[in-house]
Protein backbone atom coordinates (compact mmCIF):
# COMPACT_ATOMS: atom_id res chain seq x y z
CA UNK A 1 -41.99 -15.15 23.51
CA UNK A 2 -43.14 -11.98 25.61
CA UNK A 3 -41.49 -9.07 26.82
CA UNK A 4 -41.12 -7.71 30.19
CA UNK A 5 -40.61 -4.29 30.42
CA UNK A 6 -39.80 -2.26 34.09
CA UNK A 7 -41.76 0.55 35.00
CA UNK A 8 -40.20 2.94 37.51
CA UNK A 9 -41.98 4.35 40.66
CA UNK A 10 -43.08 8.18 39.97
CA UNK A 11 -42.90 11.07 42.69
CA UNK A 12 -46.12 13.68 42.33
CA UNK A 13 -45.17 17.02 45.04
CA UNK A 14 -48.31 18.84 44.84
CA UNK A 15 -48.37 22.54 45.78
CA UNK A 16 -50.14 25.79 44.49
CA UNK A 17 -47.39 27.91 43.09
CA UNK A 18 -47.18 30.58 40.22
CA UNK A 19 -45.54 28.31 38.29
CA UNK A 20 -48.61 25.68 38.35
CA UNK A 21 -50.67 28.25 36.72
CA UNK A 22 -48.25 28.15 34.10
CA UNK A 23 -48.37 24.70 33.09
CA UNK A 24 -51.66 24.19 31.23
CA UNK A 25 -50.91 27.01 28.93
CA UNK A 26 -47.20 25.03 28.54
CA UNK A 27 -48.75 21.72 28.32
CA UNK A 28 -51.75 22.20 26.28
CA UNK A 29 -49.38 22.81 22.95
CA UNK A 30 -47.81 19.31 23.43
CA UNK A 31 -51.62 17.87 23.27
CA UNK A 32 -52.29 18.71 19.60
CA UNK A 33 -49.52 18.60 17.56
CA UNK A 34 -52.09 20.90 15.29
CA UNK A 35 -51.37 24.21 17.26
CA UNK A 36 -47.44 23.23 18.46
CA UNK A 37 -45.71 27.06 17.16
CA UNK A 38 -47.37 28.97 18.74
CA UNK A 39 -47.19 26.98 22.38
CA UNK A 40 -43.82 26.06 22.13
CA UNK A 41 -41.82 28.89 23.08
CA UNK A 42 -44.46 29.24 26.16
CA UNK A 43 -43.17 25.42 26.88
CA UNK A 44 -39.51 26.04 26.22
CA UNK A 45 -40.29 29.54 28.44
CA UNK A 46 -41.30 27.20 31.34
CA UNK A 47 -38.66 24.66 30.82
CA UNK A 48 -35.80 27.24 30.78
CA UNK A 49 -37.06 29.43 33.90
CA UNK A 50 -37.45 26.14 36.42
CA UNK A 51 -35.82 22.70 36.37
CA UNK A 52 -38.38 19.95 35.71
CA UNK A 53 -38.25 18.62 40.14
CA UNK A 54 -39.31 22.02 41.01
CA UNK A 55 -42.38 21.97 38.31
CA UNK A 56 -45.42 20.55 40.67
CA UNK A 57 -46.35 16.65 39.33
CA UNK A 58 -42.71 16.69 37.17
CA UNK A 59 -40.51 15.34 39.48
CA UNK A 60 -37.56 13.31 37.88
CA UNK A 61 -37.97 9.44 37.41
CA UNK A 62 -36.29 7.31 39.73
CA UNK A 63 -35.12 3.14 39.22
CA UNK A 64 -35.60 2.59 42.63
CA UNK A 65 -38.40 1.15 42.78
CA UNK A 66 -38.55 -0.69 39.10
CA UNK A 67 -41.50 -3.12 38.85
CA UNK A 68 -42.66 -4.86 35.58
CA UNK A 69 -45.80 -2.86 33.72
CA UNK A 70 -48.77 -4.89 35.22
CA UNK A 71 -51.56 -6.10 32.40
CA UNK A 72 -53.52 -3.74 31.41
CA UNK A 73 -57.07 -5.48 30.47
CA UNK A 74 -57.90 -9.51 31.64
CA UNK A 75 -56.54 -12.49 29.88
CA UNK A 76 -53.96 -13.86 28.47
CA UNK A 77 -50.94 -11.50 27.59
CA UNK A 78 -49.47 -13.60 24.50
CA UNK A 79 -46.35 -12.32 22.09
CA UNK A 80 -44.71 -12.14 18.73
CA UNK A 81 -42.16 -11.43 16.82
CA UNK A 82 -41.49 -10.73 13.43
CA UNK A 83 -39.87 -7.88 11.10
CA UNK A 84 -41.56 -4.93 13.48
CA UNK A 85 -40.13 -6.35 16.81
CA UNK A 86 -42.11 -7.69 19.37
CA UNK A 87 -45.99 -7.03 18.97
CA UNK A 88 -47.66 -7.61 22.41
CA UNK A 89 -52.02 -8.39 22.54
CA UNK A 90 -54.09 -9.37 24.90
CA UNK A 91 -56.31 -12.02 24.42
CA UNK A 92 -59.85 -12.94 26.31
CA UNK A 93 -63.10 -15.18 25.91
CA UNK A 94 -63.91 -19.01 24.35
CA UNK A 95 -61.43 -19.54 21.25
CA UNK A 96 -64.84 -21.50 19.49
CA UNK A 97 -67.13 -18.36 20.66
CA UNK A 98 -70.08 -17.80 18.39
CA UNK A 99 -69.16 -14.30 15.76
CA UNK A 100 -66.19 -13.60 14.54
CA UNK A 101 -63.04 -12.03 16.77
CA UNK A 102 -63.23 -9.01 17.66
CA UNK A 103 -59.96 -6.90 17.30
CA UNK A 104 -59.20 -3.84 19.78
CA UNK A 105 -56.93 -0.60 19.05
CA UNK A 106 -55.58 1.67 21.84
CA UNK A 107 -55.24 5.56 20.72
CA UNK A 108 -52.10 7.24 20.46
CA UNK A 109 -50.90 9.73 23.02
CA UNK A 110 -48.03 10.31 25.34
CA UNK A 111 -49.46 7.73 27.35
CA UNK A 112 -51.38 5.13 25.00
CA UNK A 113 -52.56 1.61 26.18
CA UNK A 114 -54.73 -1.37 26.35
CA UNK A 115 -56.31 0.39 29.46
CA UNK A 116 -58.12 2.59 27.29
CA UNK A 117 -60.31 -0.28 25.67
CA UNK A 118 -60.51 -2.11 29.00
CA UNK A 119 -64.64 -1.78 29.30
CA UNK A 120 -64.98 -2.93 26.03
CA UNK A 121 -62.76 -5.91 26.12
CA UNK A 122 -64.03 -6.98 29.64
CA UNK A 123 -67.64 -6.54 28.56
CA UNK A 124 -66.86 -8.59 25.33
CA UNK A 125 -64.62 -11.23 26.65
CA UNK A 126 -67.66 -13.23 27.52
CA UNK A 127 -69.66 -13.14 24.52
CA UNK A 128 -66.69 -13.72 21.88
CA UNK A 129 -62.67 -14.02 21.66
CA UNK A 130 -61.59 -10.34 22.40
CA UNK A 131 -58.03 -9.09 21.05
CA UNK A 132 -56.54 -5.48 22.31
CA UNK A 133 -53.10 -5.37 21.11
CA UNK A 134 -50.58 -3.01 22.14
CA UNK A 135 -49.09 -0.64 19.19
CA UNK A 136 -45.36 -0.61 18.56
CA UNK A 137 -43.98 1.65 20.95
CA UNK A 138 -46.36 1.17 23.45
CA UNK A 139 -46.98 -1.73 26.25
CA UNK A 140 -45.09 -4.91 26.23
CA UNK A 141 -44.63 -4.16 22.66
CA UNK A 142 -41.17 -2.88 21.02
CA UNK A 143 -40.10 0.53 22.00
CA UNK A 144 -37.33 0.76 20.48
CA UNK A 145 -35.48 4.43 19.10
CA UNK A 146 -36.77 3.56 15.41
CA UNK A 147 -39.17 5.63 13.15
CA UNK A 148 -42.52 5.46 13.82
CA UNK A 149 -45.21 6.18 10.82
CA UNK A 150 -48.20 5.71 9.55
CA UNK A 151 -46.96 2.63 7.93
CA UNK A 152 -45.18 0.41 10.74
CA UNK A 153 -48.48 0.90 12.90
CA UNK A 154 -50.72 -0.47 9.66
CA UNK A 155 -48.57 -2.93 9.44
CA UNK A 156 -48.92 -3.49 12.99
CA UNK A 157 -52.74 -3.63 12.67
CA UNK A 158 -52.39 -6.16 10.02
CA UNK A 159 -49.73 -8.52 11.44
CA UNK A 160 -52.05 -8.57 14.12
CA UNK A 161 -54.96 -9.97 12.15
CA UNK A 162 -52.97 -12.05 10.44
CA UNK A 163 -51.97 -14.00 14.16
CA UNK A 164 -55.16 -14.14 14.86
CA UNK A 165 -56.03 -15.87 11.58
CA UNK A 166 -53.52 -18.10 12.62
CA UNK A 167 -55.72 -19.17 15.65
CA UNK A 168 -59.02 -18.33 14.00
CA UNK A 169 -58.38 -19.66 10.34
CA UNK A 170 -59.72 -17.92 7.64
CA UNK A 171 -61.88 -15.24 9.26
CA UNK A 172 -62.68 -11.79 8.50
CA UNK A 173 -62.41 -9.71 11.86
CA UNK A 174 -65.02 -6.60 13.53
CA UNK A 175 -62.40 -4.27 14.38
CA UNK A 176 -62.60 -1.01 16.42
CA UNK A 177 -60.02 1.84 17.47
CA UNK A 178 -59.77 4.92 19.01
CA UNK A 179 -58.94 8.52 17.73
CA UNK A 180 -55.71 8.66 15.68
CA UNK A 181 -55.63 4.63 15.87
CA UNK A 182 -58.67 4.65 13.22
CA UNK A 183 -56.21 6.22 10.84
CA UNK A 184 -54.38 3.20 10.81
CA UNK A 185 -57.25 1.10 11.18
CA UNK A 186 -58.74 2.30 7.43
CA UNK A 187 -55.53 1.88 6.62
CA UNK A 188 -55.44 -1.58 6.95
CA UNK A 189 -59.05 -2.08 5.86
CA UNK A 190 -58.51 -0.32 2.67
CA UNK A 191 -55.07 -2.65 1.81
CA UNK A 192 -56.64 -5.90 3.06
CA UNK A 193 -60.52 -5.46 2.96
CA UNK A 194 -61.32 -9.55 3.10
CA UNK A 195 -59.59 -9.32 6.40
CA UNK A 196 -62.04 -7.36 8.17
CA UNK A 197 -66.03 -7.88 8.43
CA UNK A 198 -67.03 -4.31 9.88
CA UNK A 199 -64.68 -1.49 11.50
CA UNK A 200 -65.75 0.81 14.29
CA UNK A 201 -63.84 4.22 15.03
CA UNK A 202 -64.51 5.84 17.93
CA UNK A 203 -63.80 9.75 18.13
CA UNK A 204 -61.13 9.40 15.06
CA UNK A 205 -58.81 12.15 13.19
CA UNK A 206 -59.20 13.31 10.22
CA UNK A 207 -62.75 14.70 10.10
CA UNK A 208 -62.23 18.06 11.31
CA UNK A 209 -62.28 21.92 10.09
CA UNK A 210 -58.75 21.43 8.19
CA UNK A 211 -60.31 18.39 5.87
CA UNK A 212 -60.07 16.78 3.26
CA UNK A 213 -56.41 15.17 3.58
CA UNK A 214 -55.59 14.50 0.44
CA UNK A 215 -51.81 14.63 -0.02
CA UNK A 216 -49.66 12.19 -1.72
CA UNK A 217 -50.24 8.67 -0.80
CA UNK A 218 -48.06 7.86 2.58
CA UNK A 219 -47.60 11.62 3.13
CA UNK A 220 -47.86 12.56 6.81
CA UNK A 221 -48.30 16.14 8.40
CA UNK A 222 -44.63 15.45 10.43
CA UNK A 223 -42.61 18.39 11.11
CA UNK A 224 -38.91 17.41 11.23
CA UNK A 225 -37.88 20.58 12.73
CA UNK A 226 -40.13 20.17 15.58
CA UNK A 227 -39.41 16.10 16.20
CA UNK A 228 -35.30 16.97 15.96
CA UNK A 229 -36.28 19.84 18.87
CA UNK A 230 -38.02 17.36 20.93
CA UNK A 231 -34.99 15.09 20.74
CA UNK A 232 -31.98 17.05 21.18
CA UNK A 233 -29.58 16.11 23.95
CA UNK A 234 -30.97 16.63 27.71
CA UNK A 235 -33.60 18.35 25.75
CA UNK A 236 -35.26 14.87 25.51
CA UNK A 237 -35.71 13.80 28.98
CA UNK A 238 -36.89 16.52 30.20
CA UNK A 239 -39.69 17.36 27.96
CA UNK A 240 -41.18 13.54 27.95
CA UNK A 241 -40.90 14.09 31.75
CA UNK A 242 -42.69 17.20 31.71
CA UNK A 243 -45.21 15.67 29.46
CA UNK A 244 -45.89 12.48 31.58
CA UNK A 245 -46.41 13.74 34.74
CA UNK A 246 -49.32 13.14 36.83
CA UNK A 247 -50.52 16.63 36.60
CA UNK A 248 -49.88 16.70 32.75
CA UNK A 249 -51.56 13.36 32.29
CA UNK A 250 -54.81 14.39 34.20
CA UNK A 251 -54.96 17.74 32.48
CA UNK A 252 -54.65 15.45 28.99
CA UNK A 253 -57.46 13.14 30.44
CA UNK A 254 -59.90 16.21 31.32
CA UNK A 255 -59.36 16.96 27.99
CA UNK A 256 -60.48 14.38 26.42
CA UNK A 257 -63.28 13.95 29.15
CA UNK A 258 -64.07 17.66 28.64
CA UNK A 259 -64.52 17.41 32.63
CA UNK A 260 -63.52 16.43 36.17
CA UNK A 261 -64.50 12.84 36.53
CA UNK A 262 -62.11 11.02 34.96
CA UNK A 263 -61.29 7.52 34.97
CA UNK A 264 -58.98 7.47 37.63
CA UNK A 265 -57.58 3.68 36.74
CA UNK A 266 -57.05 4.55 33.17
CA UNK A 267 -54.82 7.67 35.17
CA UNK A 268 -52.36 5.51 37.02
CA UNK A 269 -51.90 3.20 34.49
CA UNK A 270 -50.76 5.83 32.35
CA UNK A 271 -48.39 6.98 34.93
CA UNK A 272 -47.11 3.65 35.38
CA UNK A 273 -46.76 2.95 31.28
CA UNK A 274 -44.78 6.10 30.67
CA UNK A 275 -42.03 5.16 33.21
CA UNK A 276 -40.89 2.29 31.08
CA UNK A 277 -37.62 2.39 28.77
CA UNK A 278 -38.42 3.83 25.46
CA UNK A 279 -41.72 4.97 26.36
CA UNK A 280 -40.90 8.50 24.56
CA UNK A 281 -39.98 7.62 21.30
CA UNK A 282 -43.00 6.69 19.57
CA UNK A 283 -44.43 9.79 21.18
CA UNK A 284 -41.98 12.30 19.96
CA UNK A 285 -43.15 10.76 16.62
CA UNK A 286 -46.81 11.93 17.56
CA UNK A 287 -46.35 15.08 18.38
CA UNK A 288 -43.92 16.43 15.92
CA UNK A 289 -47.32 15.23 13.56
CA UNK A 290 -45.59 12.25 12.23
CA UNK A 291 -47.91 10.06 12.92
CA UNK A 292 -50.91 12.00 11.31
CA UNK A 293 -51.61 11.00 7.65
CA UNK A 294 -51.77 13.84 5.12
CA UNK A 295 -53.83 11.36 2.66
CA UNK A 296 -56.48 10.18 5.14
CA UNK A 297 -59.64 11.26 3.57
CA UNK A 298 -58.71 9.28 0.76
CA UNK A 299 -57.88 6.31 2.50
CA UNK A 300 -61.84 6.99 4.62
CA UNK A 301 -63.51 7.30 1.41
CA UNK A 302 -61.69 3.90 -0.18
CA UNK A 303 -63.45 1.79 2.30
CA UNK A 304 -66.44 -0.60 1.51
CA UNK A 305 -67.21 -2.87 4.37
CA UNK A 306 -69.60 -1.71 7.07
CA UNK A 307 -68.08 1.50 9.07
CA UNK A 308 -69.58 2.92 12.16
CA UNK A 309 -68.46 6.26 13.06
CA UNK A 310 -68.88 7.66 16.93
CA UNK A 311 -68.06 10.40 19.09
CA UNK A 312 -68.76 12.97 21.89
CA UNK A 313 -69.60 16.40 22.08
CA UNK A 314 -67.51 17.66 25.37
CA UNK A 315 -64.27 18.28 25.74
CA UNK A 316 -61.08 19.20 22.91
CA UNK A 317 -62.38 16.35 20.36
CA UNK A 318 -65.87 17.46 19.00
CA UNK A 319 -64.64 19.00 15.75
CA UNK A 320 -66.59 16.74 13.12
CA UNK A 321 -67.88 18.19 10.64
CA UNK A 322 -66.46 16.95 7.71
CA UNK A 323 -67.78 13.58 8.33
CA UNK A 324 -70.90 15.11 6.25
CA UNK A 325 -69.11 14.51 3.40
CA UNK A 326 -69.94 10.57 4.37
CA UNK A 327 -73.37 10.52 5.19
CA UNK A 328 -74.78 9.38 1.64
CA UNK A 329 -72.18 6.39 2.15
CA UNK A 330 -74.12 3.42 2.69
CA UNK A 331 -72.04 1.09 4.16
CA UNK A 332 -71.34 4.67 7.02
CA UNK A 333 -73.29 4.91 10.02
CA UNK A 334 -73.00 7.41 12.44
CA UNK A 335 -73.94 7.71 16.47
CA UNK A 336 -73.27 10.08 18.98
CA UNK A 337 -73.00 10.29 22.39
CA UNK A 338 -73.38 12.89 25.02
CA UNK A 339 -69.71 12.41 26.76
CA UNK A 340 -66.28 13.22 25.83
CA UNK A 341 -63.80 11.36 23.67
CA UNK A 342 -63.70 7.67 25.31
CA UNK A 343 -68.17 7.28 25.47
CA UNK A 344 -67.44 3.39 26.43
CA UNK A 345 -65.92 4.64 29.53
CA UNK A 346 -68.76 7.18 30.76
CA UNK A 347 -71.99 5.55 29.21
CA UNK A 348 -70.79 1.73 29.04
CA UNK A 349 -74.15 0.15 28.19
CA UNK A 350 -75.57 2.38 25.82
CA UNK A 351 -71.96 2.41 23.84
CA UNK A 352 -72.64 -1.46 24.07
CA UNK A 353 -76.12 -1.71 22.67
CA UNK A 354 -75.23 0.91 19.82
CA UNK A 355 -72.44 -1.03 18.53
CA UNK A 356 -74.25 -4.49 18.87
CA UNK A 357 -76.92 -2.67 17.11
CA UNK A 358 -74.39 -2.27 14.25
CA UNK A 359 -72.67 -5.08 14.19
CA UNK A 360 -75.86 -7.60 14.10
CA UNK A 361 -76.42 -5.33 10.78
CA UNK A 362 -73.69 -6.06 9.13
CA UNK A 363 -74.85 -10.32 9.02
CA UNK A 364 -78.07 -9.21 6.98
């Protein structure tokens, strides 16, 4: 069974007002959930002086022009359901393909997709069987007003593995995801570690100034205080609309580019992803912190298949340095590139030939 969702048509006024100058300072704190305080009342500042249609790229979202979310990668858009909802995947490339499946994990932000694994699922789709699911609360997946953790997205991980057993057989999956995504990724290695042959995270939390993360197991860094401010009354709207517009989302993307030259596909899809029903509750989850486990270095240091561990050095996400405390891991490797967060985006081939590189090591 799959799910069509609508996505709404988006006005973007552009203009070159005081206000404008305003809005990175307003946005920025909604970006890392790690630095919210002291951003917010600038954000709630903003929001009070101007209503959201006069804010340049925040126009309000209109139905008029409802269309259904188009695919985000090639292939074969396939569902399920089960006791999360509706999981949604994408799936590419010769069931009988030589190597194992290879299993792809969108990041979390406010505007998370398949998109942002597109070059690695189009380049792979013709060499293997290629999966990029779609995380609850994202894509053609549920969005439903639940609570989002830690735990329903490992559980999401591993559901998914489990369908494509069900396709596969038996087999032990190479798996990669993307920044907070990797969280849940180890996750899921540590609990079922015969399910997967080799991860890959590619610029992934945990690993920065404010490690180790070793709370309670399950404990997250949420801050109910913060999530019930996001969600109160008209409150709601507006904020996820100032959040998703096209000037928000392309000062998020520079970002994580730590320049200019974006992707400007991986842009409009966001736009487009954002304007479907629910598309705000999974990430008033994120940024309240919810979705950030407290326990993580525990779960990183529990692992024993292969790992490969990548990243950039430009832009917001360059903060590494406690991934020192896994370089006399042997079953760690390390690469980095000279790019921002998303490497298979700006040097394709080379982000290609390092992870082949890796995962031809792990059949010795």
């Amino acid at each position: 069974m799959q799910k069509k969702i609508r996505a709404d048509g988006w006005n973007s006024p552009r203009g070159g007002s005081h206000n404008e100058r305003l809005m990175p300072t307003a946005i920025r704190f909604l970006a890392d959930p790690n630095h919210l305080l002291s951003r917010f009342v600038c954000a709630v500042a903003v929001a009070v002086a101007m209503p959201l249609a006069a804010v340049p790229g925040c126009a309000t979202v209109t139905s008029s022009a409802a269309q259904p979310l188009p695919d985000a990668v090639s292939g074969e858009r396939r569902a399920f359901s089960g006791r999360l909802g509706v999981l949604s995947y994408y799936v590419a490339g010769p069931l009988e393909a030589q190597g194992p499946p290879l299993l792809l994990i969108h990041s979390i932000n406010a505007a998370g997709s398949a998109y942002e694994v597109r070059p690695l699922h189009e380049h792979y789709r013709t060499q293997r069987t290629v999966y990029s699911m779609e995380l609850p609360g994202f894509g053609h997946s549920d969005r439903s007003d639940r609570e989002y953790s830690p735990r329903l997205m490992t559980d999401a991980v591993l559901e998914m593995v489990e369908e494509i057993r069900r396709r596969h057989g038996p087999v032990a999956v190479d798996a990669l995801a993307l920044s907070l995504s990797s969280e849940f990724l180890a996750r899921a290695a540590s609990e079922a570690p015969d399910r997967f042959r080799s991860i890959a995270l590619v610029s992934p939390t945990g690993f920065d100034k404010r490690a180790p993360w070793n709370g309670p197991p399950g404990s997250t860094r949420g801050k109910r205080w913060l999530y019930n401010t996001f969600t109160v009354g008209l409150w709601s709207r507006g904020f996820f609309d100032f959040l998703t517009s096209r000037r928000s989302v392309r000062f998020f993307l520079e970002k994580t580019w730590g320049g200019k030259n974006i992707d400007e596909g991986l842009l409009e899809y966001d736009l487009l992803t954002t304007r479907d029903p629910g598309a705000h509750h999974a990430v008033y989850y994120f940024v309240s912190g919810y979705l950030f486990s407290a326990d993580i270095t525990r779960v990183y240091e529990s692992l024993s298949m292969p790992v490969w561990m990548t990243h950039g050095v430009r832009g917001d996400f360059t903060d590494y340095r406690h991934k020192a405390a896994f370089d006399g891991r042997t079953n760690w490797s390390f690469d980095v590139f000279e790019t921002g967060a998303l490497p298979h985006f700006e040097v394709p081939n080379e982000f290609f030939a390092r992870y082949d590189r890796f995962v031809t090591g792990t059949d010795r």
